[in-house]
C-alpha atoms as a PDB file:
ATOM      1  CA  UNK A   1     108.656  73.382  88.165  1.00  0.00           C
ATOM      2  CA  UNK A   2     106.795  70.110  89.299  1.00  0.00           C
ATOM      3  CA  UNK A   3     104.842  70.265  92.003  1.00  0.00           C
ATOM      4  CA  UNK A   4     106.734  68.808  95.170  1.00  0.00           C
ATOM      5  CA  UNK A   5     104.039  67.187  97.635  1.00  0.00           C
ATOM      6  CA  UNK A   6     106.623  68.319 100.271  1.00  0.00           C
ATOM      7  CA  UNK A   7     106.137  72.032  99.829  1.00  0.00           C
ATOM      8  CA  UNK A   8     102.774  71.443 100.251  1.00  0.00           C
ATOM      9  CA  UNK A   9     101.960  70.816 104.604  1.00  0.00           C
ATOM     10  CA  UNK A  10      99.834  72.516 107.277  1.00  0.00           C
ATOM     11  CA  UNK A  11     100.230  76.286 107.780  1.00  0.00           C
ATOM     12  CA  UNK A  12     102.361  76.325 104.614  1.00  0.00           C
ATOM     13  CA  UNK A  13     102.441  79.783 103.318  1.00  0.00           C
ATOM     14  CA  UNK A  14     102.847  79.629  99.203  1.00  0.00           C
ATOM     15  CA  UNK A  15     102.773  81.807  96.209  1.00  0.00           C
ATOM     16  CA  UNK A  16     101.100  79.606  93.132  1.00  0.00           C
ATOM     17  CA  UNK A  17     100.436  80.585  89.694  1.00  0.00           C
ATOM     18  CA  UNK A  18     100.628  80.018  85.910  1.00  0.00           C
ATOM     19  CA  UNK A  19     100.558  81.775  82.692  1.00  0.00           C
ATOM     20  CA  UNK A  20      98.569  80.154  79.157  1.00  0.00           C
ATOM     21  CA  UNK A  21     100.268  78.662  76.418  1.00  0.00           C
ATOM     22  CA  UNK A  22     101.571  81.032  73.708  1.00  0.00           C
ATOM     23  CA  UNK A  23      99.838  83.642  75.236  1.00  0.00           C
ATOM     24  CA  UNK A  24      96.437  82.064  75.095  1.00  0.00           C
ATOM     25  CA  UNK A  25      93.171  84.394  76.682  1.00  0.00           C
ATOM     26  CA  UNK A  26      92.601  82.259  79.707  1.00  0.00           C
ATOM     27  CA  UNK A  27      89.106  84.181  80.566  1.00  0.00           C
ATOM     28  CA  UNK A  28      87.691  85.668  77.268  1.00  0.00           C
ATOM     29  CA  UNK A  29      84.354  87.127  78.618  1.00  0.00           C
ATOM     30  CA  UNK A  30      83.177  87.512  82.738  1.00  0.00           C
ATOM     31  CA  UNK A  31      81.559  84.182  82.119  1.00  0.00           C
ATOM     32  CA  UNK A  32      84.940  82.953  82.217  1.00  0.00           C
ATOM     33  CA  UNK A  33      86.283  84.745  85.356  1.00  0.00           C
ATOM     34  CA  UNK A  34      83.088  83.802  87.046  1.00  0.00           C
ATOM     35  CA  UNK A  35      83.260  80.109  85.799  1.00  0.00           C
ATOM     36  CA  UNK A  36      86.836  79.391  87.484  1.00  0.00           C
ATOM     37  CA  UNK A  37      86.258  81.560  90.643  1.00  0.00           C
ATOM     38  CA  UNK A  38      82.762  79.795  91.052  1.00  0.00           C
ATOM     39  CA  UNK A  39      84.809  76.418  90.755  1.00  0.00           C
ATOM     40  CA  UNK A  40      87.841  77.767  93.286  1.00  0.00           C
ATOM     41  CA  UNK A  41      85.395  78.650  95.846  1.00  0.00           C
ATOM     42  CA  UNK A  42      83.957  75.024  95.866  1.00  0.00           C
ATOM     43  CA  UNK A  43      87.211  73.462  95.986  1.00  0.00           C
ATOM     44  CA  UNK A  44      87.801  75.122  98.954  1.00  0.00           C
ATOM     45  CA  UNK A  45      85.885  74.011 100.925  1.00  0.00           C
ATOM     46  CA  UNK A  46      87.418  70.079 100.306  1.00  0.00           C
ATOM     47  CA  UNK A  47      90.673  71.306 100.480  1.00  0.00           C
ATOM     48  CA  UNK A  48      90.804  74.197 103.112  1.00  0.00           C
ATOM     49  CA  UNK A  49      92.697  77.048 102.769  1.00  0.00           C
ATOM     50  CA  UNK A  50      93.081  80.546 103.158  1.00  0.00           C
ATOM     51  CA  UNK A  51      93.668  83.271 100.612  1.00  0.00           C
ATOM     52  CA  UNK A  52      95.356  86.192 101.256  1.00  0.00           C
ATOM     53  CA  UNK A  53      95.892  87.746  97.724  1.00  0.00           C
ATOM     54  CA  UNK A  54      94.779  86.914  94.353  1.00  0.00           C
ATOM     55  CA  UNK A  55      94.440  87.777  90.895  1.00  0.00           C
ATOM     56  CA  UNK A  56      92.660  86.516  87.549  1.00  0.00           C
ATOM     57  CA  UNK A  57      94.352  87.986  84.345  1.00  0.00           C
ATOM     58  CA  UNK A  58      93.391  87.374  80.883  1.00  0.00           C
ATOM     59  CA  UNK A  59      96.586  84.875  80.352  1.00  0.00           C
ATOM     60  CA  UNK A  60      97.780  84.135  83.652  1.00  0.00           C
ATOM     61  CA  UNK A  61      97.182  83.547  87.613  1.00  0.00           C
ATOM     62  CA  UNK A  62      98.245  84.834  90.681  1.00  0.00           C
ATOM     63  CA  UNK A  63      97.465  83.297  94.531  1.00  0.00           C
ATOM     64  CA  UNK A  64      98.818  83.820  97.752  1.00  0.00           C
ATOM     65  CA  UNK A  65      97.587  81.370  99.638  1.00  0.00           C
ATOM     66  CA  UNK A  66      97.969  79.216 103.167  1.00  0.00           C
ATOM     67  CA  UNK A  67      97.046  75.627 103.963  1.00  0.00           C
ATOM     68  CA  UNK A  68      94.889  75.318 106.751  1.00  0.00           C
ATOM     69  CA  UNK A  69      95.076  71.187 107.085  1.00  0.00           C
ATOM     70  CA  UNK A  70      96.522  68.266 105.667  1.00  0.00           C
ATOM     71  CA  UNK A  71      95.280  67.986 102.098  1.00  0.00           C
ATOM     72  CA  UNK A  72      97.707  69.622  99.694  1.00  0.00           C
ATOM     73  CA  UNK A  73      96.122  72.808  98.228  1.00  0.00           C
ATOM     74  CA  UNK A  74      97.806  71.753  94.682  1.00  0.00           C
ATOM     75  CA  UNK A  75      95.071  69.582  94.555  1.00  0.00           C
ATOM     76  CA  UNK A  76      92.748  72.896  94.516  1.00  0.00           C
ATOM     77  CA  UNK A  77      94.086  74.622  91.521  1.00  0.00           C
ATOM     78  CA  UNK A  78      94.200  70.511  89.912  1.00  0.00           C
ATOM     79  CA  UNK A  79      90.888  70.126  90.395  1.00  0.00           C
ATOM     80  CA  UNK A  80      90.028  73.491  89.372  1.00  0.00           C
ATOM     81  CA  UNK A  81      91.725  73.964  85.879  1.00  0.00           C
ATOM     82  CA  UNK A  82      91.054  70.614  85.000  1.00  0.00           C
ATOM     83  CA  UNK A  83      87.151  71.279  84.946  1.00  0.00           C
ATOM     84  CA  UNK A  84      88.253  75.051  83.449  1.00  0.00           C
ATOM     85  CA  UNK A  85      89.855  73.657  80.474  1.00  0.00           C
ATOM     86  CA  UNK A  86      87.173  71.144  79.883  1.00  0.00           C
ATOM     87  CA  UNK A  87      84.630  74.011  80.230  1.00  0.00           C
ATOM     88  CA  UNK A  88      86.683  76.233  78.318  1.00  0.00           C
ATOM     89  CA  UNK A  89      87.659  73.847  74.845  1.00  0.00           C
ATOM     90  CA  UNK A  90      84.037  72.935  74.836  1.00  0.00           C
ATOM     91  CA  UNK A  91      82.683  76.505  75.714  1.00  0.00           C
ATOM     92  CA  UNK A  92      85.523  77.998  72.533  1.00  0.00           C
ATOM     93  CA  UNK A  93      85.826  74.283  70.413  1.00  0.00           C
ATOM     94  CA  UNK A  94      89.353  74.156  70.953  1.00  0.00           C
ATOM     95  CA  UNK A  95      91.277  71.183  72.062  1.00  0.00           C
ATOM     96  CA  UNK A  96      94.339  70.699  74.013  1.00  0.00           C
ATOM     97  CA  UNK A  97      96.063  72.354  77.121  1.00  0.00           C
ATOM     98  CA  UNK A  98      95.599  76.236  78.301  1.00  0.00           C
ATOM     99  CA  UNK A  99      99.142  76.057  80.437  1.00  0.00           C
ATOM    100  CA  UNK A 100     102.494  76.632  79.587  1.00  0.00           C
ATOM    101  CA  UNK A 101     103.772  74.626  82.971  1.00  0.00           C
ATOM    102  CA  UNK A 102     102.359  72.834  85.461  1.00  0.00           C
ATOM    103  CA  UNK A 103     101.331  74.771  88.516  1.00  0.00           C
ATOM    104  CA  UNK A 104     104.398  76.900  89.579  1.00  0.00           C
ATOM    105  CA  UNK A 105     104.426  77.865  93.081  1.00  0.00           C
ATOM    106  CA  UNK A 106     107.279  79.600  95.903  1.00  0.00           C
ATOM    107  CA  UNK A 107     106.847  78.849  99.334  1.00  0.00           C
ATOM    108  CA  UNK A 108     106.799  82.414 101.010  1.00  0.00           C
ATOM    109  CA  UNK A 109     108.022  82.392 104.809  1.00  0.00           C
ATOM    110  CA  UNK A 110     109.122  85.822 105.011  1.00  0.00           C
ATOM    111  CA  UNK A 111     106.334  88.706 106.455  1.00  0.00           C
ATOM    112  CA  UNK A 112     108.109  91.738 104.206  1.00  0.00           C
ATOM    113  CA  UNK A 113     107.702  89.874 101.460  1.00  0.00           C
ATOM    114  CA  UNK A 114     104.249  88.604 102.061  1.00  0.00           C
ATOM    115  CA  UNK A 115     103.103  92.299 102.204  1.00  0.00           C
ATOM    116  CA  UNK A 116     104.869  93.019  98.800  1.00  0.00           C
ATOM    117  CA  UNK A 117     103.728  90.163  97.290  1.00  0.00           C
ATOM    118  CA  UNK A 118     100.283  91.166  97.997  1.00  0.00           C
ATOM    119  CA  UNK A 119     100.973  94.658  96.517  1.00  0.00           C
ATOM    120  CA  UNK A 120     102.417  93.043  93.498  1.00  0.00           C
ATOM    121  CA  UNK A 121      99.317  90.923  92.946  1.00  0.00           C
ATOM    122  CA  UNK A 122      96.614  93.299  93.039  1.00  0.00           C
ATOM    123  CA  UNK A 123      98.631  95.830  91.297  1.00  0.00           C
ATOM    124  CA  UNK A 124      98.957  93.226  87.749  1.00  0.00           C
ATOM    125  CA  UNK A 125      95.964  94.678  86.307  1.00  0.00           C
ATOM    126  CA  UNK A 126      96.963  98.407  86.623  1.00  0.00           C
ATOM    127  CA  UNK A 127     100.462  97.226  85.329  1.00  0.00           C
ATOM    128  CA  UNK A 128      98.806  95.540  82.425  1.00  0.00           C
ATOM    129  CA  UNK A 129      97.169  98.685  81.565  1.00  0.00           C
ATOM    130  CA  UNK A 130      93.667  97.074  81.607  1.00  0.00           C
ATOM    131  CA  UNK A 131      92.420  99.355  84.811  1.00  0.00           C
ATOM    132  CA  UNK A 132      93.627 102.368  86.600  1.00  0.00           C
ATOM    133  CA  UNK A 133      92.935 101.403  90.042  1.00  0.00           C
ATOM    134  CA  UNK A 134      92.583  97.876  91.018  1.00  0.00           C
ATOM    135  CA  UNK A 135      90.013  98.553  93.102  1.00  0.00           C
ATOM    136  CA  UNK A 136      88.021  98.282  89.709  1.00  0.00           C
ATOM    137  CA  UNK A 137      89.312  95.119  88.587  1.00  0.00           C
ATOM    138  CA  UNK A 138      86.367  92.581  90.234  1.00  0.00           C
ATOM    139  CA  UNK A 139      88.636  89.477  89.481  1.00  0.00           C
ATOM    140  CA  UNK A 140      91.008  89.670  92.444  1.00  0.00           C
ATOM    141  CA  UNK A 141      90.242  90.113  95.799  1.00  0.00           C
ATOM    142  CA  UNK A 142      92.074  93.971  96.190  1.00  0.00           C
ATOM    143  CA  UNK A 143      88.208  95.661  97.258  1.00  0.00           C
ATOM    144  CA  UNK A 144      87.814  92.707  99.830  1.00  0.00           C
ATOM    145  CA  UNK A 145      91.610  93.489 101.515  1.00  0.00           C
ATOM    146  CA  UNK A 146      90.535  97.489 101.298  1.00  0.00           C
ATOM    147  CA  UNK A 147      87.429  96.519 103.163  1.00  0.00           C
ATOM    148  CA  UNK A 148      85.060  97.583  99.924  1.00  0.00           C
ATOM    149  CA  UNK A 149      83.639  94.168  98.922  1.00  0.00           C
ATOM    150  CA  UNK A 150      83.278  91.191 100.790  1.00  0.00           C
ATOM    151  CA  UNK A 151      84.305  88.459  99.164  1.00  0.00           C
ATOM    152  CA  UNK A 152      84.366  84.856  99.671  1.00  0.00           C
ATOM    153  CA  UNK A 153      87.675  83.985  98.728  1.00  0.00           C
ATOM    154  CA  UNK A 154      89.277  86.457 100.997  1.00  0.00           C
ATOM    155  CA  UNK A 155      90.669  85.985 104.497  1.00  0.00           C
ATOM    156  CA  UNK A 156      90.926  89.313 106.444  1.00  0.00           C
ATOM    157  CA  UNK A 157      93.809  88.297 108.028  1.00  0.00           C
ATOM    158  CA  UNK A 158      95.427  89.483 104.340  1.00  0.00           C
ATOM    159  CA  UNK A 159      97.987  91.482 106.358  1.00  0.00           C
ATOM    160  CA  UNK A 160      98.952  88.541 108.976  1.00  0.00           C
ATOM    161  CA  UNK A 161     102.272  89.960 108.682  1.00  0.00           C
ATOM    162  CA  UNK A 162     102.164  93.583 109.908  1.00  0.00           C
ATOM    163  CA  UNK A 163      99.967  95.646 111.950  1.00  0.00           C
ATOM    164  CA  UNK A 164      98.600  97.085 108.284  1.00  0.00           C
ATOM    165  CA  UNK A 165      95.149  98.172 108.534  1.00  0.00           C
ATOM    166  CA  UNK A 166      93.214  98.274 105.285  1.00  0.00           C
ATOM    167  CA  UNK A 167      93.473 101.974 104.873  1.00  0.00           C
ATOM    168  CA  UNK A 168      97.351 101.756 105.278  1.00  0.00           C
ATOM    169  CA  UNK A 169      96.771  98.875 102.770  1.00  0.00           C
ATOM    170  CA  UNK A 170      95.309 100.730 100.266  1.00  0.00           C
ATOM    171  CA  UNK A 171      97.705 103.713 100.251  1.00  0.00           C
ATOM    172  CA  UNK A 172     100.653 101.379 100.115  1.00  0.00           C
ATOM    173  CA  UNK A 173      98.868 100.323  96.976  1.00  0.00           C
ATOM    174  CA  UNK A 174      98.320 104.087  95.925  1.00  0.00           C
ATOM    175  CA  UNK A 175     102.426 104.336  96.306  1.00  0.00           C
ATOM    176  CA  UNK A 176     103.247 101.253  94.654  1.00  0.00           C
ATOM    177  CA  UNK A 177     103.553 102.525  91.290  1.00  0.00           C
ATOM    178  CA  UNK A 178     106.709 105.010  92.654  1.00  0.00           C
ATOM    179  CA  UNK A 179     108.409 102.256  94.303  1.00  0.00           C
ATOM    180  CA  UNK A 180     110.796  99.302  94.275  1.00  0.00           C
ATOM    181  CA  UNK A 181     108.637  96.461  95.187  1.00  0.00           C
ATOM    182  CA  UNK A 182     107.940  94.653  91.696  1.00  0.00           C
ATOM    183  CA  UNK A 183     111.879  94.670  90.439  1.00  0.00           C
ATOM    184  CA  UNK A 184     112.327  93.391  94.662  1.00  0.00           C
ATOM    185  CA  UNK A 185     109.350  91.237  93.992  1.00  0.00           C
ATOM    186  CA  UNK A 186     110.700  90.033  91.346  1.00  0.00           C
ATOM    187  CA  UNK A 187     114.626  89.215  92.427  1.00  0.00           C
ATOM    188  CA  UNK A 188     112.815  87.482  95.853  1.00  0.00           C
ATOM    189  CA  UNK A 189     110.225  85.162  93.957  1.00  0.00           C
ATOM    190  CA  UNK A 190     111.404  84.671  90.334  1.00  0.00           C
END
């Protein structure tokens, strides 16, 4: 999906992420993770937004994530990977791109879904197998939403959409495994 500058206004709620090419480890070691998260949190600041929910894996991205003025957040994650893939071919002596697609995004302007969404990013690492609980996966912002880290890249208004506190959050989470949400997840945003 290109990027449409249209999707991408004021108080725009949106779901953005991407997956490496043929499988490709994005983020070999925690240099990696820290590199790219280092870079998002200076972006930022240029291009102001909030984030609700997100999620480094070792060959893809999740963010949930509003913009909070006029400069398109696309420009974040541009800015961002561009420097990452420089660091990262130089870093592993590699050439060419990391993505499979440009940056793939949803707008998301529905609060059930928000929530789910949410759920369905900080629950990838579990459902990857790499952790058991994502509260001890440090390369998405889960412990900052349960109130056990605090984060920059974390608004607490995470659950905007319901009258969730983090407690309820985190026992959603604790459910999430015996419920519907990813295959609803999945038929709302894919």
């Amino acid at each position: 999906m290109r990027v449409s500058k249209d999707n991408f206004v004021k108080d725009t709620y949106l779901y953005i992420y991407n997956h490496s090419i043929d499988d490709l480890l994005l983020f070999r070691d925690n240099s990696d993770y820290i590199n790219c998260l280092q870079r998002f949190e200076k972006k930022i600041l240029i291009y102001p937004a909030s984030v609700f929910s997100y999620c480094l894996m070792p060959n893809h991205f999740h963010f949930y994530i509003r913009q909070d003025s006029e400069k398109p957040i696309y420009r974040i994650f541009n800015d961002v990977f561009a420097g990452y893939v420089q660091y990262y071919n130089n870093k592993y002596d590699r050439k060419g791109v990391l993505f499979q697609n440009s940056l793939q995004h949803k707008i998301i302007n529905d609060n059930y879904y928000a929530l789910k969404l949410s759920l369905y990013i900080h629950y990838n690492p579990v459902k990857a197998g790499i952790v058991k609980n994502p509260e001890e996966w440090k390369y998405s912002n889960y412990s900052d939403a349960i109130m056990k880290r605090n984060g920059t890249l974390f608004n607490n208004d995470i659950l905007h959409y319901s009258d969730i506190l983090p407690k309820e959050y985190k026992e959603l989470m604790n459910n999430y495994h015996k419920s519907e949400i990813e295959k609803e997840i999945n038929e709302y945003i894919f």
